[in-house]
C-alpha atoms as a PDB file:
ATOM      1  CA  UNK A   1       0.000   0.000   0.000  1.00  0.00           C
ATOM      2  CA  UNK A   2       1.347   3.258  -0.943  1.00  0.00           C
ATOM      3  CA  UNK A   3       1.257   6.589   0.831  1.00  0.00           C
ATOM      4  CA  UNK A   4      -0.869   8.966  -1.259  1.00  0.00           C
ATOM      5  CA  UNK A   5       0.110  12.245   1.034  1.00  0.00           C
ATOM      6  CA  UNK A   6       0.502  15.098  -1.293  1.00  0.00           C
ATOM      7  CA  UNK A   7       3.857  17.052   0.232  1.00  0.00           C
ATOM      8  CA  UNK A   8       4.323  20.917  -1.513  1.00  0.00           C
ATOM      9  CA  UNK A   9       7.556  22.210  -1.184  1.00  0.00           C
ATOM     10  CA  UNK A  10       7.868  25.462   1.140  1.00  0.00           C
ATOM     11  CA  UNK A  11       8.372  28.051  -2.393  1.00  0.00           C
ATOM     12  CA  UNK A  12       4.720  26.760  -3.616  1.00  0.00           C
ATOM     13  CA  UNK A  13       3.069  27.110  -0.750  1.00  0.00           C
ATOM     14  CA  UNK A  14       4.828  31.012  -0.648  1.00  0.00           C
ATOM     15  CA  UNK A  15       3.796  31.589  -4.273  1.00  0.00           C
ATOM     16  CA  UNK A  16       0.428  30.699  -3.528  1.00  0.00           C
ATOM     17  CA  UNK A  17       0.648  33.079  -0.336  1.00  0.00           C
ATOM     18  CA  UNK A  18       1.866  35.487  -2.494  1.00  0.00           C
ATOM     19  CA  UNK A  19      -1.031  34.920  -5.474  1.00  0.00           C
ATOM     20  CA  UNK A  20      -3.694  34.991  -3.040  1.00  0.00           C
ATOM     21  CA  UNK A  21      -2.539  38.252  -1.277  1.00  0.00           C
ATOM     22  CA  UNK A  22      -2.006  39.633  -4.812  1.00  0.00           C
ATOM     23  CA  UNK A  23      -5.693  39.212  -5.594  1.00  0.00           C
ATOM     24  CA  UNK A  24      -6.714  40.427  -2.395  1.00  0.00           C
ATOM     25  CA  UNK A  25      -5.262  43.359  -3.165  1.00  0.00           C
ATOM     26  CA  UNK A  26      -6.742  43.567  -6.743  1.00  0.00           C
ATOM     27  CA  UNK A  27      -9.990  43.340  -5.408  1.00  0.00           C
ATOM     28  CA  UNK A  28      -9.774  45.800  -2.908  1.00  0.00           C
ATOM     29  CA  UNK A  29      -8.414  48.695  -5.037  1.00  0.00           C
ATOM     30  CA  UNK A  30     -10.913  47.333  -8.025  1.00  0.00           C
ATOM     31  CA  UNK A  31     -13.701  47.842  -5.282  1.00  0.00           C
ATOM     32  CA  UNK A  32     -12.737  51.443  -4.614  1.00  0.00           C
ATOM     33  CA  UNK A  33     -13.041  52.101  -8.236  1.00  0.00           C
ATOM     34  CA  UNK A  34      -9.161  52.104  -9.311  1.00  0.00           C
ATOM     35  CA  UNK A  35      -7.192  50.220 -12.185  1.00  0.00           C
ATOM     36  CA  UNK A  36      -6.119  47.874 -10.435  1.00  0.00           C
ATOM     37  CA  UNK A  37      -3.389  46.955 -12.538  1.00  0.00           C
ATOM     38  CA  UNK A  38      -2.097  50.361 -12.571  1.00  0.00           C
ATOM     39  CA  UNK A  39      -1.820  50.753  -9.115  1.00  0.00           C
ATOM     40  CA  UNK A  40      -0.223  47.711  -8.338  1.00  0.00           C
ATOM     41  CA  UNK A  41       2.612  48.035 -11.107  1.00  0.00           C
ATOM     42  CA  UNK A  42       3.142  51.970  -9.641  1.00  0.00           C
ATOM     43  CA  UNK A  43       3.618  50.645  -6.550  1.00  0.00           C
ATOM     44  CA  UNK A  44       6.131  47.851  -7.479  1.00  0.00           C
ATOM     45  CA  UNK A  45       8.390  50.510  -9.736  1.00  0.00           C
ATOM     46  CA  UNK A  46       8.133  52.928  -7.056  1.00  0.00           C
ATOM     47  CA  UNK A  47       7.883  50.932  -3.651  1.00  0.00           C
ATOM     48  CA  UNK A  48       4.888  54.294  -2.629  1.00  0.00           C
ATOM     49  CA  UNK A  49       2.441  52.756  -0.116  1.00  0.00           C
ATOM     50  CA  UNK A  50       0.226  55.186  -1.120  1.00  0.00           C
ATOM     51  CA  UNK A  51      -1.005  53.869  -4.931  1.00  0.00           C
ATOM     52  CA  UNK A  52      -2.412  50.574  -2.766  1.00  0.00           C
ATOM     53  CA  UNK A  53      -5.284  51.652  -0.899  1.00  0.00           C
ATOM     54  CA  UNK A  54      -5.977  50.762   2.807  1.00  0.00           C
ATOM     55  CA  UNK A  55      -9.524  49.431   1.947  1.00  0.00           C
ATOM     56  CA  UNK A  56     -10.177  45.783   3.169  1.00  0.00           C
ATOM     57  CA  UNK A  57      -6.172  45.923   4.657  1.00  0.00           C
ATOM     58  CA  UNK A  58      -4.793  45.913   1.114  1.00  0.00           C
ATOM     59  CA  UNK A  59      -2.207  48.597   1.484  1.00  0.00           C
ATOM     60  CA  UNK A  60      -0.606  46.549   4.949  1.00  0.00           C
ATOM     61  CA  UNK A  61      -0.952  42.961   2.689  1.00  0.00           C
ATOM     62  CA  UNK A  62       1.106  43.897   0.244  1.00  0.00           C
ATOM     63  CA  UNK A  63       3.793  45.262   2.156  1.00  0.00           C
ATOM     64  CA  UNK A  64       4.158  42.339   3.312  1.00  0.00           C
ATOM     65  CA  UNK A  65       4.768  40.436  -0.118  1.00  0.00           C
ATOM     66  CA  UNK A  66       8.656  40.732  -1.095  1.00  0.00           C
ATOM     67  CA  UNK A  67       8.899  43.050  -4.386  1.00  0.00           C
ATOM     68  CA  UNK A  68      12.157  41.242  -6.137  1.00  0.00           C
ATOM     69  CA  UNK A  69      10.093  38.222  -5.453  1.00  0.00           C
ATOM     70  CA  UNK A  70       7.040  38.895  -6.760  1.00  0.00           C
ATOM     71  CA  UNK A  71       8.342  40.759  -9.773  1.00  0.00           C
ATOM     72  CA  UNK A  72      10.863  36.928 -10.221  1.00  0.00           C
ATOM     73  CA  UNK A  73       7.520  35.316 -10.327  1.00  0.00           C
ATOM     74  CA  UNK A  74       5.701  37.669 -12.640  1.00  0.00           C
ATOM     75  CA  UNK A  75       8.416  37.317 -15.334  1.00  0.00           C
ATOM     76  CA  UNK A  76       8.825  33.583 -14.713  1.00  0.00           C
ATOM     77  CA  UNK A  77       5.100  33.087 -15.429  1.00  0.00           C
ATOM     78  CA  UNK A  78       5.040  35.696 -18.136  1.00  0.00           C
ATOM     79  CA  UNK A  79       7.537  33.573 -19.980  1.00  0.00           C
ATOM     80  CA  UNK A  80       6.087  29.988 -19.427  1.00  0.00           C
ATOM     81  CA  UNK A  81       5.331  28.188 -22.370  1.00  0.00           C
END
């Protein structure tokens, strides 16, 4: 009998961590009414708290998400075949 226990390695579980705040943060600035998308990439190239709103905790979330990180990951997926 084999052991079917799925095992994730500590760097998915952290990507996922990091995905999930991501579109936490997404939501919450596309619920106050801003592009989202915008806001997020000003923040990464500029590292200002204040293009993340505080609505629903966002602006505190993200700070807590490691920019060089999440910017690896973006291009990694970006590039996936």
């Amino acid at each position: 009998m084999t052991d079917k226990t799925i095992q994730f390695t500590i760097k998915e579980d952290h990507e996922r961590e990091m995905k999930q705040t991501m579109r936490l943060v997404y939501n919450a600035l596309n619920e106050k009414g801003y592009n989202p998308v915008s806001q997020i990439v000003g923040y990464l190239l500029s590292e200002d708290p204040t293009y993340i709103t505080t609505h629903n905790n966002a602006r505190s979330l993200i700070r807590r998400v490691d920019r060089d990180e999440l910017l690896q990951s973006l291009v990694k997926n970006y590039l996936k075949d």
